[in-house]
Structures are given as structure tokens and as C-alpha cells.
PDB file of N, CA and C in Angstrom:
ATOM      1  N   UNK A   1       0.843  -1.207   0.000  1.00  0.00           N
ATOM      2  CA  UNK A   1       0.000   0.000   0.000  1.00  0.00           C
ATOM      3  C   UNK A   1       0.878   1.256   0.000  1.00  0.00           C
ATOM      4  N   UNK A   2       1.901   1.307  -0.464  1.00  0.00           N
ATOM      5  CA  UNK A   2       3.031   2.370  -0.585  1.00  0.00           C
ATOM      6  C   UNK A   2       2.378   2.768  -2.013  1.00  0.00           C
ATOM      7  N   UNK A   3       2.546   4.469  -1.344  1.00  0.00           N
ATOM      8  CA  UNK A   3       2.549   5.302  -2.784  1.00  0.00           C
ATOM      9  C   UNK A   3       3.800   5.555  -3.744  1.00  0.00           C
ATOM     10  N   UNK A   4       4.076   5.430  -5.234  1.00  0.00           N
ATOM     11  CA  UNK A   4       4.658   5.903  -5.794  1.00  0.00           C
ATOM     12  C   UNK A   4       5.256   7.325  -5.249  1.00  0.00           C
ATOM     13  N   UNK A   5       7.077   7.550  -5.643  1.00  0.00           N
ATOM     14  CA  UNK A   5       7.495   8.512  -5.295  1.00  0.00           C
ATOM     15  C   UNK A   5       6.824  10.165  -6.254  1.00  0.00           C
ATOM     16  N   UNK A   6       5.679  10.115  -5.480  1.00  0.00           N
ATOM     17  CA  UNK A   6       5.719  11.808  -6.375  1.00  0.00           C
ATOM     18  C   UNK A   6       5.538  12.827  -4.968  1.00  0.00           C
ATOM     19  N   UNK A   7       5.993  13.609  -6.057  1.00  0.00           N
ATOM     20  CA  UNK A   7       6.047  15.217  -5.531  1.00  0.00           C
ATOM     21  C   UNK A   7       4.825  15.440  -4.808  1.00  0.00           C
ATOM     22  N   UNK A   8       3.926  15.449  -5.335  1.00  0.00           N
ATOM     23  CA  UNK A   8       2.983  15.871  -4.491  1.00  0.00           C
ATOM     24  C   UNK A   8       2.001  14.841  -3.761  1.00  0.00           C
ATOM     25  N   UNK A   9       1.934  13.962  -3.534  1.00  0.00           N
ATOM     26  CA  UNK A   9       1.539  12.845  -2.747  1.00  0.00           C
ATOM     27  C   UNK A   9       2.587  13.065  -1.775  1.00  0.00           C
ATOM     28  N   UNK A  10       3.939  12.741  -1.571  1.00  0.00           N
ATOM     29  CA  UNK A  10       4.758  13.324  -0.554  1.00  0.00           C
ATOM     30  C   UNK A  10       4.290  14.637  -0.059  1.00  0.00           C
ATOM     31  N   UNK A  11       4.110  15.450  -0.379  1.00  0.00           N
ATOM     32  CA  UNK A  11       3.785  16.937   0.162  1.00  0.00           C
ATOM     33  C   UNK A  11       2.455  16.774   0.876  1.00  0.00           C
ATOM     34  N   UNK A  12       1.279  16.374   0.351  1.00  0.00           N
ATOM     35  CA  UNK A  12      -0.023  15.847   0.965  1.00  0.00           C
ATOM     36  C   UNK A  12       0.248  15.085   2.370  1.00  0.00           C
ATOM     37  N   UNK A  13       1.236  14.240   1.848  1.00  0.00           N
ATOM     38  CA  UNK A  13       1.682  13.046   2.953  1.00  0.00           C
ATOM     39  C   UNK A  13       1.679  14.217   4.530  1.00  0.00           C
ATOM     40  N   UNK A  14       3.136  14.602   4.455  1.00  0.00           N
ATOM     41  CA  UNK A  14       3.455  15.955   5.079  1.00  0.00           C
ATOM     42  C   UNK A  14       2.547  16.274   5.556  1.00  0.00           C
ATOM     43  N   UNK A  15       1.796  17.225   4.691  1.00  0.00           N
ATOM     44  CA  UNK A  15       1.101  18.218   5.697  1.00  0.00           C
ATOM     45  C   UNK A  15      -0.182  17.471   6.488  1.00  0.00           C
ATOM     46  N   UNK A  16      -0.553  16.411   5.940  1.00  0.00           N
ATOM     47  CA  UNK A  16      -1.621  15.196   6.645  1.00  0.00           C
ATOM     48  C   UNK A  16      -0.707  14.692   8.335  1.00  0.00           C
ATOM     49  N   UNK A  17       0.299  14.469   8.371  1.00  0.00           N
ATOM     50  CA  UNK A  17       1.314  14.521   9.232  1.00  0.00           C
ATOM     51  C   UNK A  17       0.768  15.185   9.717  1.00  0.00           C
ATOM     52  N   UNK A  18       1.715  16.608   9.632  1.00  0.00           N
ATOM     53  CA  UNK A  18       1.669  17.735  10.490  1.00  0.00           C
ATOM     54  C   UNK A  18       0.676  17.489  11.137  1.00  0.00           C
ATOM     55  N   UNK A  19      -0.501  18.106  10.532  1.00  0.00           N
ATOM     56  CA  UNK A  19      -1.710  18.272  10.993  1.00  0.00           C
ATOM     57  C   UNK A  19      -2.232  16.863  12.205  1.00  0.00           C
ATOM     58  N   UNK A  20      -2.265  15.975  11.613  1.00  0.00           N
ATOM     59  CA  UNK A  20      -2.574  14.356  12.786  1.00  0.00           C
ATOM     60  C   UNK A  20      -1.360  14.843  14.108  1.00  0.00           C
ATOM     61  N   UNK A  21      -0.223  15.247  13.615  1.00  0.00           N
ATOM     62  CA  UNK A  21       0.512  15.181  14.745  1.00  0.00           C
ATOM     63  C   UNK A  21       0.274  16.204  16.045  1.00  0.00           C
ATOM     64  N   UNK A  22      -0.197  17.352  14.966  1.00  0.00           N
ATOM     65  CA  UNK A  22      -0.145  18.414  16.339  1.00  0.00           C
ATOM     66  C   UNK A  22       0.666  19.649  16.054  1.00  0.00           C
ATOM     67  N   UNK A  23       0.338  20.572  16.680  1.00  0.00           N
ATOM     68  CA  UNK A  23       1.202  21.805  16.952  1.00  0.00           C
ATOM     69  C   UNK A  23       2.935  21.526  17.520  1.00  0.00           C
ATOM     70  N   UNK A  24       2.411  20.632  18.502  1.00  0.00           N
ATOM     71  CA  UNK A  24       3.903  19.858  19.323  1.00  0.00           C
ATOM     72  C   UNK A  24       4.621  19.651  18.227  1.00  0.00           C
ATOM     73  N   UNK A  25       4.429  18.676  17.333  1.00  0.00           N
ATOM     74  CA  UNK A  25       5.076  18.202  16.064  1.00  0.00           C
ATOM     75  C   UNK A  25       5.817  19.096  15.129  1.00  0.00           C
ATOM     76  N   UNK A  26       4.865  20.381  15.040  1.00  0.00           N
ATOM     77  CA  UNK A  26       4.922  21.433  14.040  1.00  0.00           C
ATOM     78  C   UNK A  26       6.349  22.303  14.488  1.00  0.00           C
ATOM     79  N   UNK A  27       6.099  22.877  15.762  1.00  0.00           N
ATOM     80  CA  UNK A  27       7.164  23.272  16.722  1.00  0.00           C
ATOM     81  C   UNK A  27       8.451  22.374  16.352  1.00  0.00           C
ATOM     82  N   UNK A  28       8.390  21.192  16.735  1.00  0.00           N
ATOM     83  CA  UNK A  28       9.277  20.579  17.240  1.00  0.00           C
ATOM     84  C   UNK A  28      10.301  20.267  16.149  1.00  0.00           C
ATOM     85  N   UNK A  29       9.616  20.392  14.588  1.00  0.00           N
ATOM     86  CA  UNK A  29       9.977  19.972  13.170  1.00  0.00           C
ATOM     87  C   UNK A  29       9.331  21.097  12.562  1.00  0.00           C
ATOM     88  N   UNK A  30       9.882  22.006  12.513  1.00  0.00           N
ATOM     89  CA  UNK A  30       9.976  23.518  11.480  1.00  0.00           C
ATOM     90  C   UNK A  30       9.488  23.035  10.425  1.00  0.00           C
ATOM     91  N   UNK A  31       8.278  23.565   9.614  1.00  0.00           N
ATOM     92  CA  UNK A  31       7.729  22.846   8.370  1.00  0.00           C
ATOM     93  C   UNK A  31       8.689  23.505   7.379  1.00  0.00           C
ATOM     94  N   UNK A  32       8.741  22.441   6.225  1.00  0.00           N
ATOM     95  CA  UNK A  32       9.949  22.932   5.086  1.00  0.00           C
ATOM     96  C   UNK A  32       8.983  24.385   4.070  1.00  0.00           C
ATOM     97  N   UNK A  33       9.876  24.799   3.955  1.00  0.00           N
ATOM     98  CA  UNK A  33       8.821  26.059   2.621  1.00  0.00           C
ATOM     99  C   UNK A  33       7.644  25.190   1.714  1.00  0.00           C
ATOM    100  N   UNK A  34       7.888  24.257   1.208  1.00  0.00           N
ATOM    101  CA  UNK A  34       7.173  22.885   0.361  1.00  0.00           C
ATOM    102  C   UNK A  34       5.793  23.088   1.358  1.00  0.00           C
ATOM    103  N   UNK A  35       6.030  22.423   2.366  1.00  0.00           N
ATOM    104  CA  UNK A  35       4.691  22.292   3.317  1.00  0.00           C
ATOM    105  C   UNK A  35       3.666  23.478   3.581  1.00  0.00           C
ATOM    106  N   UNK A  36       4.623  24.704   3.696  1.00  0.00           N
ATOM    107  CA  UNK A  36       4.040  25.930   3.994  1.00  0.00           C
ATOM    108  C   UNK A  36       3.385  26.205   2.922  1.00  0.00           C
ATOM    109  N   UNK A  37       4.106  26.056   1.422  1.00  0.00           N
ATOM    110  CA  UNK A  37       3.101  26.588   0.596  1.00  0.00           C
ATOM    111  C   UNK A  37       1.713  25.658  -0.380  1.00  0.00           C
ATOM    112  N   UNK A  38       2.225  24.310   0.507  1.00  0.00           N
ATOM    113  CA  UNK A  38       1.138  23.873   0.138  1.00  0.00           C
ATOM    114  C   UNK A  38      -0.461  23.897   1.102  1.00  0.00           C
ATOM    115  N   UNK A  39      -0.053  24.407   2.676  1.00  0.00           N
ATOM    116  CA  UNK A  39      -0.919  24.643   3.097  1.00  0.00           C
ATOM    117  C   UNK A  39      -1.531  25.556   2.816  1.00  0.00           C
ATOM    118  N   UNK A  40      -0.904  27.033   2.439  1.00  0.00           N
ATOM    119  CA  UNK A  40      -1.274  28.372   2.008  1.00  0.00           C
ATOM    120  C   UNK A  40      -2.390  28.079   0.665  1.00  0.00           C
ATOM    121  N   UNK A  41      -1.766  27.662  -0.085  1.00  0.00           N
ATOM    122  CA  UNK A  41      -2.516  27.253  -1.685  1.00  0.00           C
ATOM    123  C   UNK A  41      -4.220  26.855  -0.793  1.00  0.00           C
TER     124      UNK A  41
END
């Protein structure tokens, strides 16, 4: 059940992360520019 390496399925991945993990998480692991602007979009 592994996704193919793309760009943006990784980035989705990420910010689905972030978000499940928490603020704690967010803090703790500086989101990359990638993440930021895919949340912004």
C-alpha cells in the first residue's frame, strides 16, 4: 500500500502529518517552505 514517489503525494503526505501530529510536532519539526506553501494554496 506504498505510494509511488511523487512530488505531491509526498507533500499531501506531510502536511496530513503535520496536521494528525499536532502543533507539538509542528514546533518541534519547522515545516519545510514545500509544506508551507502547500498549506497556504
Amino acid at each position: 500500500m506504498e505510494q509511488p514517489p511523487d512530488p505531491t503525494a509526498t507533500e499531501d503526505e506531510a502536511v496530513t502529518r503535520s496536521k494528525d501530529a499536532g502543533p507539538n510536532e509542528e514546533s518541534r519539526d519547522e515545516p519545510s517552505p514545500a509544506i508551507l506553501s502547500a498549506e497556504q494554496s
